[in-house]
Protein backbone atom coordinates (compact mmCIF):
# COMPACT_ATOMS: atom_id res chain seq x y z
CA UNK A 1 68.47 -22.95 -26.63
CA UNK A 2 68.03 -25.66 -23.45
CA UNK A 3 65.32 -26.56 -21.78
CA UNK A 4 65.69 -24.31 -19.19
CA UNK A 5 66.01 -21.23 -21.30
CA UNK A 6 62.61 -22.34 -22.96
CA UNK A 7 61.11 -22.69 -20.31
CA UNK A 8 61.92 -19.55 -18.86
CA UNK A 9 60.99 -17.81 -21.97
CA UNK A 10 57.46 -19.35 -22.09
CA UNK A 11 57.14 -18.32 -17.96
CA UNK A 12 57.32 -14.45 -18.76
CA UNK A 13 54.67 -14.63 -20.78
CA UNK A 14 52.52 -17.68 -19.01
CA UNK A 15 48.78 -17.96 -19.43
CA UNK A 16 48.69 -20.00 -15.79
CA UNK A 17 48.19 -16.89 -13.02
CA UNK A 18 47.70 -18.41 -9.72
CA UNK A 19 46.88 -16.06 -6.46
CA UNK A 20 46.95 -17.27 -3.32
CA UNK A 21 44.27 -16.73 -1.05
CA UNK A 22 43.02 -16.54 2.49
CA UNK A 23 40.10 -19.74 2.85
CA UNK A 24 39.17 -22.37 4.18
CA UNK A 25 41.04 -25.69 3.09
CA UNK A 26 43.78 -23.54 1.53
CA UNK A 27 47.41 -23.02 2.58
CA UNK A 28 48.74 -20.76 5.00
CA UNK A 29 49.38 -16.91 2.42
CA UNK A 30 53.37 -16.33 3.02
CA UNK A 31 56.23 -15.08 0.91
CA UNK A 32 57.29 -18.90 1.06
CA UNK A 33 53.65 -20.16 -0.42
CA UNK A 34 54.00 -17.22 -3.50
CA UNK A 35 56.87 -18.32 -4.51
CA UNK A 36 55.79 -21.49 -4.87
CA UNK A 37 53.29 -20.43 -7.18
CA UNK A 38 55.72 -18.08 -9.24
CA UNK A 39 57.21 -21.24 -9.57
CA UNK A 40 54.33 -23.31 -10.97
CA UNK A 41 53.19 -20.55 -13.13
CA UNK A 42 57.00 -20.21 -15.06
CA UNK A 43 57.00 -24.24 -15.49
CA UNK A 44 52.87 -23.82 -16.75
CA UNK A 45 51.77 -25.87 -14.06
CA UNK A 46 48.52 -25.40 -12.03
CA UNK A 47 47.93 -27.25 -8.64
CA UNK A 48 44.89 -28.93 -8.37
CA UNK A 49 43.62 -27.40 -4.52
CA UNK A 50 43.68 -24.14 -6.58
CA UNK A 51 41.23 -25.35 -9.59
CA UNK A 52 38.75 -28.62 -8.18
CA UNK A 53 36.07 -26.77 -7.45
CA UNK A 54 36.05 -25.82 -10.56
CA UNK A 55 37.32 -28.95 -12.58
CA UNK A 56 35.23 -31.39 -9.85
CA UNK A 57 32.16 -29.59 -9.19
CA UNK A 58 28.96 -31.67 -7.73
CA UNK A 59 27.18 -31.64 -10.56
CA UNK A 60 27.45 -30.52 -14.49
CA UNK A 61 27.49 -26.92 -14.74
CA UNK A 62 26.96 -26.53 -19.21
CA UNK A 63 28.67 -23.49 -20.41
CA UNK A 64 25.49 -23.51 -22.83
CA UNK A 65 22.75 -21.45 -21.66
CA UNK A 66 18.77 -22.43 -22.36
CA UNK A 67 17.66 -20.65 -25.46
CA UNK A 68 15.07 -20.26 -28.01
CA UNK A 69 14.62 -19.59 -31.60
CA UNK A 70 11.46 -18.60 -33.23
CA UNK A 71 11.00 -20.41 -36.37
CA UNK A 72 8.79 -17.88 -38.52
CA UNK A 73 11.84 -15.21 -37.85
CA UNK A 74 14.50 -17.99 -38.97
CA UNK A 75 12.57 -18.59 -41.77
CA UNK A 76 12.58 -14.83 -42.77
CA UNK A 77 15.95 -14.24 -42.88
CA UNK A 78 16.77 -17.52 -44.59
CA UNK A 79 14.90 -16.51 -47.50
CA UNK A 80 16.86 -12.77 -47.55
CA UNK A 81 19.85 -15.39 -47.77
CA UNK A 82 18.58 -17.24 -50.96
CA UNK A 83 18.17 -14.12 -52.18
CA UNK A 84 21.52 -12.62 -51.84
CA UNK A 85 23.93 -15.30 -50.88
CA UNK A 86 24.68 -18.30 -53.50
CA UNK A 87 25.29 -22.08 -53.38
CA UNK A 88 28.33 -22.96 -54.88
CA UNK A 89 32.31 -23.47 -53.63
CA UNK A 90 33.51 -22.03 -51.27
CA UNK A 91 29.93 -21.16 -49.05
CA UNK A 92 28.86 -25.04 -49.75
CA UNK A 93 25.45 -24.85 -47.89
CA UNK A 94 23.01 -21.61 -47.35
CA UNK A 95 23.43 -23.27 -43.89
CA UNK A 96 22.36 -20.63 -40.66
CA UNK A 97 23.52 -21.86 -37.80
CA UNK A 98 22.11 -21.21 -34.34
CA UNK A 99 24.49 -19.78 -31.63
CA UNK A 100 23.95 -20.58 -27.71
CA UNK A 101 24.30 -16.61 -26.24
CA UNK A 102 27.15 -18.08 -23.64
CA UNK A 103 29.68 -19.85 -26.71
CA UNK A 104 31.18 -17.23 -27.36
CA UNK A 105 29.25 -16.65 -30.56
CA UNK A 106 30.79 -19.92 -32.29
CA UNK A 107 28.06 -21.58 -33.82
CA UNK A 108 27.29 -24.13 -31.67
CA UNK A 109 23.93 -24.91 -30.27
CA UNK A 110 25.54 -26.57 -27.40
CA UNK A 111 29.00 -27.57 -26.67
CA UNK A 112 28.78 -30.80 -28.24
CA UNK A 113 25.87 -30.09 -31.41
CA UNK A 114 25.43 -28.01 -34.25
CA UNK A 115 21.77 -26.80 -35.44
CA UNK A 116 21.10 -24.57 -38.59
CA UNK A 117 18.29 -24.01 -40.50
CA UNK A 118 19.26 -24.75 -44.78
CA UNK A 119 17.95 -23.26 -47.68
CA UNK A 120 17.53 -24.16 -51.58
CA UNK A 121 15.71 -22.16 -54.17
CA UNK A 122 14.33 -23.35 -56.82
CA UNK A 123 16.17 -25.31 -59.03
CA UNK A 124 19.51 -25.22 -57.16
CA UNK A 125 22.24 -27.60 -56.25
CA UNK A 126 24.28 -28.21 -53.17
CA UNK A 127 27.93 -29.29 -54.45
CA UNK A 128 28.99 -32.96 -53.24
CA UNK A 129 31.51 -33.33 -50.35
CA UNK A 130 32.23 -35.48 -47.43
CA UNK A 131 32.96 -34.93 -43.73
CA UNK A 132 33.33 -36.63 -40.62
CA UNK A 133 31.01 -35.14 -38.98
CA UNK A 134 27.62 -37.19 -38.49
CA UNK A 135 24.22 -35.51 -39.71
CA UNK A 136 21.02 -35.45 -40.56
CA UNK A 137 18.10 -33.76 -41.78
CA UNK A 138 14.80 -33.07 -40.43
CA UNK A 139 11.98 -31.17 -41.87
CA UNK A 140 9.16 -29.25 -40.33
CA UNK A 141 7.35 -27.90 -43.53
CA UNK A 142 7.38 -28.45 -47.21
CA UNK A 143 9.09 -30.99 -49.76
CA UNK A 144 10.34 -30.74 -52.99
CA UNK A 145 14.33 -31.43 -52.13
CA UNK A 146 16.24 -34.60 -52.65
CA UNK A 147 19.64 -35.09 -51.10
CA UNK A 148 21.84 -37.58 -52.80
CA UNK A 149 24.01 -39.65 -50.95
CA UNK A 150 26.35 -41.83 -52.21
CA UNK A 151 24.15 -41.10 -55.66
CA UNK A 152 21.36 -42.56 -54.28
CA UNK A 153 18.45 -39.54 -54.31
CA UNK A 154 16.23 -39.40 -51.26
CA UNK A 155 13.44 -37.39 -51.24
CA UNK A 156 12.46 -34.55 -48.30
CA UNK A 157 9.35 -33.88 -46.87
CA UNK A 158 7.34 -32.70 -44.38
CA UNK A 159 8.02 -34.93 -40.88
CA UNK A 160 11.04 -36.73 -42.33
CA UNK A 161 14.32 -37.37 -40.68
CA UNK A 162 17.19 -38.66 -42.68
CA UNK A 163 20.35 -39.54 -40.99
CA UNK A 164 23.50 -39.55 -42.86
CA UNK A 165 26.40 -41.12 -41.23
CA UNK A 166 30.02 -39.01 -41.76
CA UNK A 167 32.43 -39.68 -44.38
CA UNK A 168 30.14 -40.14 -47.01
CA UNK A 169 29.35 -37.94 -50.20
CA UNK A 170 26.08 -36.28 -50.61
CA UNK A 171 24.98 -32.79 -52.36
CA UNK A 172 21.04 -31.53 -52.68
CA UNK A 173 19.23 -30.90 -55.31
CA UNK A 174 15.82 -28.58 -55.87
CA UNK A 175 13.99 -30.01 -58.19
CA UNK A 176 10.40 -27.80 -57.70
CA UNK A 177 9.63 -24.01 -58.03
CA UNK A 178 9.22 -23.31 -54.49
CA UNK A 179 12.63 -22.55 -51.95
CA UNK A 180 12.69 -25.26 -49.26
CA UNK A 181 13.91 -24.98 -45.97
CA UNK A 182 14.88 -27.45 -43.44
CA UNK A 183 17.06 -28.20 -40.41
CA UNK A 184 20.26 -29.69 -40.16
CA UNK A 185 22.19 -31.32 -37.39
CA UNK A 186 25.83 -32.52 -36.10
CA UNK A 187 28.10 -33.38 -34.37
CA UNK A 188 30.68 -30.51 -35.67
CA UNK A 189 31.26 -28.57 -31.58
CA UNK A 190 31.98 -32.03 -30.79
CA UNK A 191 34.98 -33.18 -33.51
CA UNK A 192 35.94 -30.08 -33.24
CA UNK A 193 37.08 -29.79 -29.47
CA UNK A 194 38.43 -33.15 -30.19
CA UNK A 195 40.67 -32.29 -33.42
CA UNK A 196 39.35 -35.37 -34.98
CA UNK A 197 37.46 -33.77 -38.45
CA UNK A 198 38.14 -34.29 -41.68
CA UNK A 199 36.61 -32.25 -44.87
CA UNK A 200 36.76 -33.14 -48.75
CA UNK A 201 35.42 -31.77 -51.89
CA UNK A 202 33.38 -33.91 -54.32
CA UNK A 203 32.11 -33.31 -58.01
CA UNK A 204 30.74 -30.09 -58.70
CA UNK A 205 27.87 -31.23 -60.68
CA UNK A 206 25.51 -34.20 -60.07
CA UNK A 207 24.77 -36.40 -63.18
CA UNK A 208 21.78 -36.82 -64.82
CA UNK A 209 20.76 -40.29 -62.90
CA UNK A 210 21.29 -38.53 -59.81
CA UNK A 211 18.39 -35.92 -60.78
CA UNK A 212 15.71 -38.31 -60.51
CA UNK A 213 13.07 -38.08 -58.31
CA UNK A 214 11.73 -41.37 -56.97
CA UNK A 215 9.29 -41.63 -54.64
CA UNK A 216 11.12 -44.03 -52.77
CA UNK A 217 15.58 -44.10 -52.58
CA UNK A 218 17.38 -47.37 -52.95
CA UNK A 219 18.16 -47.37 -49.45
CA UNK A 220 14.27 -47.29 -48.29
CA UNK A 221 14.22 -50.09 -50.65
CA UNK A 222 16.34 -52.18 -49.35
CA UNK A 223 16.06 -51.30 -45.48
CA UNK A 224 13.00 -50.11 -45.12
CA UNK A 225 11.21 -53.03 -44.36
CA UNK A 226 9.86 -53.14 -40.37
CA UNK A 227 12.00 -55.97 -38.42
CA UNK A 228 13.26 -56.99 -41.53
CA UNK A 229 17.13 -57.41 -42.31
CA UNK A 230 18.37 -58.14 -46.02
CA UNK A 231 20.54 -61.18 -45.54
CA UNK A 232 22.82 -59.92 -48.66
CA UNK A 233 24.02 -56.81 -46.61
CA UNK A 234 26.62 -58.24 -44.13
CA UNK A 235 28.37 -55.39 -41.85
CA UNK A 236 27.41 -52.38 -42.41
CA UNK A 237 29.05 -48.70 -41.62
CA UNK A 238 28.51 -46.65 -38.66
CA UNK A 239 25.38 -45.23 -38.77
CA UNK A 240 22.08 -46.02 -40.32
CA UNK A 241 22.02 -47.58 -43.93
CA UNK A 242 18.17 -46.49 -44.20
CA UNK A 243 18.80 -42.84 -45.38
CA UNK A 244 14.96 -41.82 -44.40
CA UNK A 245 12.46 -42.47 -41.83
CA UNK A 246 9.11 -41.21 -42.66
CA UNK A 247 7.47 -39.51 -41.05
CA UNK A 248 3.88 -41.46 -41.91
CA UNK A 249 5.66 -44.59 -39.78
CA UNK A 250 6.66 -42.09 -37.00
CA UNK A 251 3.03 -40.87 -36.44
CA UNK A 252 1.53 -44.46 -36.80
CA UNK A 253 3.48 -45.37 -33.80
CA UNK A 254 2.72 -42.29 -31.56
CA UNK A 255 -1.00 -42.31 -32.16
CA UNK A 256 -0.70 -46.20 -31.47
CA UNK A 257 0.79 -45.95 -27.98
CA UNK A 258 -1.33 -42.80 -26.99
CA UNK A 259 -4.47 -45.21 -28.05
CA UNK A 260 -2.67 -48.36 -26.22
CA UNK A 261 -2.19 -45.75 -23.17
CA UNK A 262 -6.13 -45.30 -23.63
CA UNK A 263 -7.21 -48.69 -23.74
CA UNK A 264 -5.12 -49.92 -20.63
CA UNK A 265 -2.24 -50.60 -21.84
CA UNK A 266 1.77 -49.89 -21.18
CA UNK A 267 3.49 -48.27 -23.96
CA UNK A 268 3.93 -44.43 -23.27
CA UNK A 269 6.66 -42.84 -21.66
CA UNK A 270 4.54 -41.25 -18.63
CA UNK A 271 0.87 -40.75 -18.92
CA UNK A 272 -0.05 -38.65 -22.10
CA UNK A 273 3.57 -38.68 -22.95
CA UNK A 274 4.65 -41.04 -26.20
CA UNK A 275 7.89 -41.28 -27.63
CA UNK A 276 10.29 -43.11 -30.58
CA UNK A 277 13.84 -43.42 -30.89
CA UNK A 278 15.36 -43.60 -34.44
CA UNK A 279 17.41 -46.90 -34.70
CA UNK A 280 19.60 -48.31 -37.18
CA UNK A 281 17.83 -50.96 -38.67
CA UNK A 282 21.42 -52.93 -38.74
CA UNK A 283 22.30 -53.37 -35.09
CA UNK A 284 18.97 -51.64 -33.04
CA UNK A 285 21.45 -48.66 -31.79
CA UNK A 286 21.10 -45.35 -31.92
CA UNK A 287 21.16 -44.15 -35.77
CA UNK A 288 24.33 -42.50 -35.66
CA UNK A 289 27.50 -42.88 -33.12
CA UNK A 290 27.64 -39.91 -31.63
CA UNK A 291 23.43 -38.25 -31.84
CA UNK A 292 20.65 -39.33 -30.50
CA UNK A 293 17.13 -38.74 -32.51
CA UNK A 294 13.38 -39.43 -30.95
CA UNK A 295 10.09 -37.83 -31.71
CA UNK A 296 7.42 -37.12 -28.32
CA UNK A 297 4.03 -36.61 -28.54
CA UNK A 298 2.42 -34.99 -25.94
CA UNK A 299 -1.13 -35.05 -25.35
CA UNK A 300 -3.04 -31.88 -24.89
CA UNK A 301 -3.54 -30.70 -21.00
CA UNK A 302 -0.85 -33.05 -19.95
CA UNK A 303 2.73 -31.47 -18.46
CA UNK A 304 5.54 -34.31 -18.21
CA UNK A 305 7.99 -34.49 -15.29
CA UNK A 306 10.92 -32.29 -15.00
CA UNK A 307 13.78 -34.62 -15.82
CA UNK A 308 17.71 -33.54 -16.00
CA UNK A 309 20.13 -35.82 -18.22
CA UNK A 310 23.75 -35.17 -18.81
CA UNK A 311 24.83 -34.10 -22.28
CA UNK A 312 22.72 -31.32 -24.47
CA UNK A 313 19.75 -31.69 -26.82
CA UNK A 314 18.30 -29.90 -29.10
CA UNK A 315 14.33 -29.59 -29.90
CA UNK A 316 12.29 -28.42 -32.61
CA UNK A 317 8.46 -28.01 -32.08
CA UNK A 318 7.18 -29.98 -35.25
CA UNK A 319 3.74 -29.59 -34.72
CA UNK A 320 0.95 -28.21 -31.79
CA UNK A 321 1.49 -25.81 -29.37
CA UNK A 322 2.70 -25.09 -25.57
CA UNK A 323 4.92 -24.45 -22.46
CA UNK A 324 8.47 -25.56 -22.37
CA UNK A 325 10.64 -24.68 -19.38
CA UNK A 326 14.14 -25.17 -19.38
CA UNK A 327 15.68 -24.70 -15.90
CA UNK A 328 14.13 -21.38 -14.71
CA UNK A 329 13.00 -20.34 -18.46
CA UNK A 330 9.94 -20.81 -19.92
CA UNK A 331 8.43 -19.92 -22.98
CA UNK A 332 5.73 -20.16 -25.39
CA UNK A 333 6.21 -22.46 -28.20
CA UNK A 334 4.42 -23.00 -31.70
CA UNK A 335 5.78 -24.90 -34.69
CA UNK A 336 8.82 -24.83 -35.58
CA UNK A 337 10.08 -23.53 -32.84
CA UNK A 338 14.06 -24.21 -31.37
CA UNK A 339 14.99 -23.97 -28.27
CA UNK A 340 18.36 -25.95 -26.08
CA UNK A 341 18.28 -27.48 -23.29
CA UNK A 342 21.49 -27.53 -21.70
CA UNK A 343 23.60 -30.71 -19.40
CA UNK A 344 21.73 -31.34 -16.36
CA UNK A 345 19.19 -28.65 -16.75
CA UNK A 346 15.68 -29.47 -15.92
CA UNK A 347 13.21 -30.10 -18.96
CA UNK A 348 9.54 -30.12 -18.33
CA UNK A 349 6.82 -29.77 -20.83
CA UNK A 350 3.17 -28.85 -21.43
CA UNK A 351 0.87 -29.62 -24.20
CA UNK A 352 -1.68 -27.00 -25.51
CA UNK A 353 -1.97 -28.42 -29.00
CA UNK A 354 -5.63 -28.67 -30.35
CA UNK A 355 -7.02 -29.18 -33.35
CA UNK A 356 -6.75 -25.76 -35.16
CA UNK A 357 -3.11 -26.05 -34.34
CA UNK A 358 -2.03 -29.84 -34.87
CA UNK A 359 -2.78 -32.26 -37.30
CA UNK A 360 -2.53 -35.33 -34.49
CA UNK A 361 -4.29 -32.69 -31.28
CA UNK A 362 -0.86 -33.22 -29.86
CA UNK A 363 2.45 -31.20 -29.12
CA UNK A 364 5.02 -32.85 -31.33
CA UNK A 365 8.24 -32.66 -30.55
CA UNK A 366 11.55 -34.01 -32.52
CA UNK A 367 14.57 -33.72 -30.34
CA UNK A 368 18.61 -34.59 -31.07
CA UNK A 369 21.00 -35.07 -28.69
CA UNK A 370 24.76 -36.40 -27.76
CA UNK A 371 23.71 -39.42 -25.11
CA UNK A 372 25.21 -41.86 -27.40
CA UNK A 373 28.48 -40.36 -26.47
CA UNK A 374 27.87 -39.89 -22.87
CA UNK A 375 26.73 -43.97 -22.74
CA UNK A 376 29.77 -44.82 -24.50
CA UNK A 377 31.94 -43.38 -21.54
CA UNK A 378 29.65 -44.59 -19.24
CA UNK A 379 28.55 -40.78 -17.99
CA UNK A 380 25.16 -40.80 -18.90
CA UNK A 381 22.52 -40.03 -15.73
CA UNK A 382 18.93 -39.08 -15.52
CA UNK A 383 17.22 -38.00 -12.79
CA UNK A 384 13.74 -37.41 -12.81
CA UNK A 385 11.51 -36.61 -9.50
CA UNK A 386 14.00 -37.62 -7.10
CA UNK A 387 15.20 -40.71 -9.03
CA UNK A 388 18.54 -41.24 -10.15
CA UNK A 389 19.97 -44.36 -12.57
């Protein structure tokens, strides 16, 4: 067969279908001009004054659409699943994953992140694999799980977050009475659109040193230690070598730059508005390549300023209560909550946490995102109140 012939063959049957039309900074619509296009859609080629206001628009416009999920009904139906799904090969993780309404129903959060809420009964493993996808853990209510990466058990509990960096092994392991549930995230939408994953199998069963339970994992050991670097470890991986951050260290901080805010002092994001950033300990960047993790604390009675960034996140209420409006959505929140805000969509939020509701009086707020890639290709903007860097 030559070229030609191939060519032709893949023409009858051509996804391009171009239509010429009658508007302003378009061609002249004649017999000559649809040819032309006949032409272009036989070879699969599309001209670009057909398609920039589409490809070039003047501003993001996210396929992903601002959404919420309510955590008490997520919770619900992961239970039904530890009920009548298992853990084993082939399933891997009683993983749920949420699905933006406008993907298509993939489960993706957002074009670029994954969310799902995980579930272990009592007593149950998670078999060991590997992927290249970068993740992490964060949970919003109870303890009793330890995930073992690179056999090195960390314990789970309430306000954690524990990054794990892609390409290495891990599993999970129950070792209480009570199911546990948490959230995971990922960068899987992302590898995905760019054909880059890779996926292996580890043992089946953990041994018997990996069942431990210590309060503290060899990597909180070792890295653990605020502003403090252990000279034996020379370069490290991508991503984080501390596998937790806890969430008694997180909450220190907060409360300390709401008080500094109090007494005078700089510190908080915007007035009644604190924040962290989750850093690897190694190199002070973000504490995986490709997601971005930070914890607010909003005060009660304040409402930040609407601010748009490129690139998707992903929130969970941890603790309080309040208002979150996403573009021209807004909803009620309590903890636990999920909701996605999507590229370039306007996130503003307001604190009615109290004391019957929140353990700090605060709306708590952990959020994940993709900035690190956007930074990396130098297409990362924020604009808040008619500011733009």
């Amino acid at each position: 067969m030559t070229d030609t012939s191939l060519a032709h063959d893949i023409g009858t049957g051509s996804p391009v279908r171009l239509q010429a039309v009658s508007a302003q900074g378009q061609p002249e619509v004649t017999p000559a001009l649809e040819e032309l296009y006949r032409g272009f859609e036989q070879e699969l080629l599309v001209p670009l004054w057909t398609e920039i206001g589409d490809l070039m628009p003047a501003h993001p416009r996210s396929r992903a659409l601002p959404h919420l999920w309510r955590w008490q009904r997520l919770r619900e139906l992961a239970a039904r699943a530890g009920d009548l799904v298992p853990v084993g090969r082939g399933g891997e993780r009683r993983a749920i994953a949420l699905a933006n309404p406008s993907l298509g129903g993939r489960p993706f959060a957002t074009p670029t992140l994954w969310a799902a809420i995980q579930y272990l009964m009592p007593g149950e493993d998670a078999p060991e694999h590997r992927h290249t996808q970068h993740a992490f853990r964060f949970v919003v209510e109870g303890e009793g799980v330890w995930t073992v990466v690179g056999r090195d058990p960390v314990a789970m509990r309430r306000g954690d977050f524990l990054p794990q960096a892609g390409w290495n092994w891990h599993a999970h392991h129950n070792a209480t009475a009570e199911p546990m549930a948490w959230i995971d995230g990922l960068d899987i939408p992302f590898q995905y659109a760019s054909e880059a994953q890779f996926f292996e199998f580890g043992r089946d069963e953990l041994g018997d040193d990996e069942r431990t339970t210590p309060d503290r994992s060899r990597s909180e050991r070792l890295w653990g230690h605020p502003g403090l670097r252990p000279v034996s470890q020379g370069a490290t991986g991508p991503g984080s070598p501390l596998l937790a951050y806890r969430w008694e260290h997180t909450d220190r901080a907060l409360t300390d730059q709401l008080a500094l805010e109090a007494e005078g002092h700089g510190g908080t994001v915007e007035p009644g508005h604190a924040a962290v950033r989750f850093t690897d300990p190694a190199t002070g960047a973000d504490v995986l390549p490709t997601i971005r993790a930070e914890v607010h604390r909003v005060a009660r009675g304040t409402e930040t300023a609407p601010v748009r960034e490129t690139g998707s996140s992903v929130y969970q209420v941890f603790d309080g209560s309040g208002t979150v409006t996403v573009g021209e959505t807004s909803w009620s929140v309590t903890r636990g909550d999920l909701f996605v805000v999507p590229s370039w969509q306007p996130l503003s939020v307001r604190s009615e946490a109290g004391a019957d509701d929140s353990d700090s009086g605060a709306l708590d707020l952990f959020r994940f995102g993709d900035a690190p890639i956007f930074e990396a290709l130098r297409l990362h903007r924020t604009h808040v109140e008619g500011t733009t860097r």
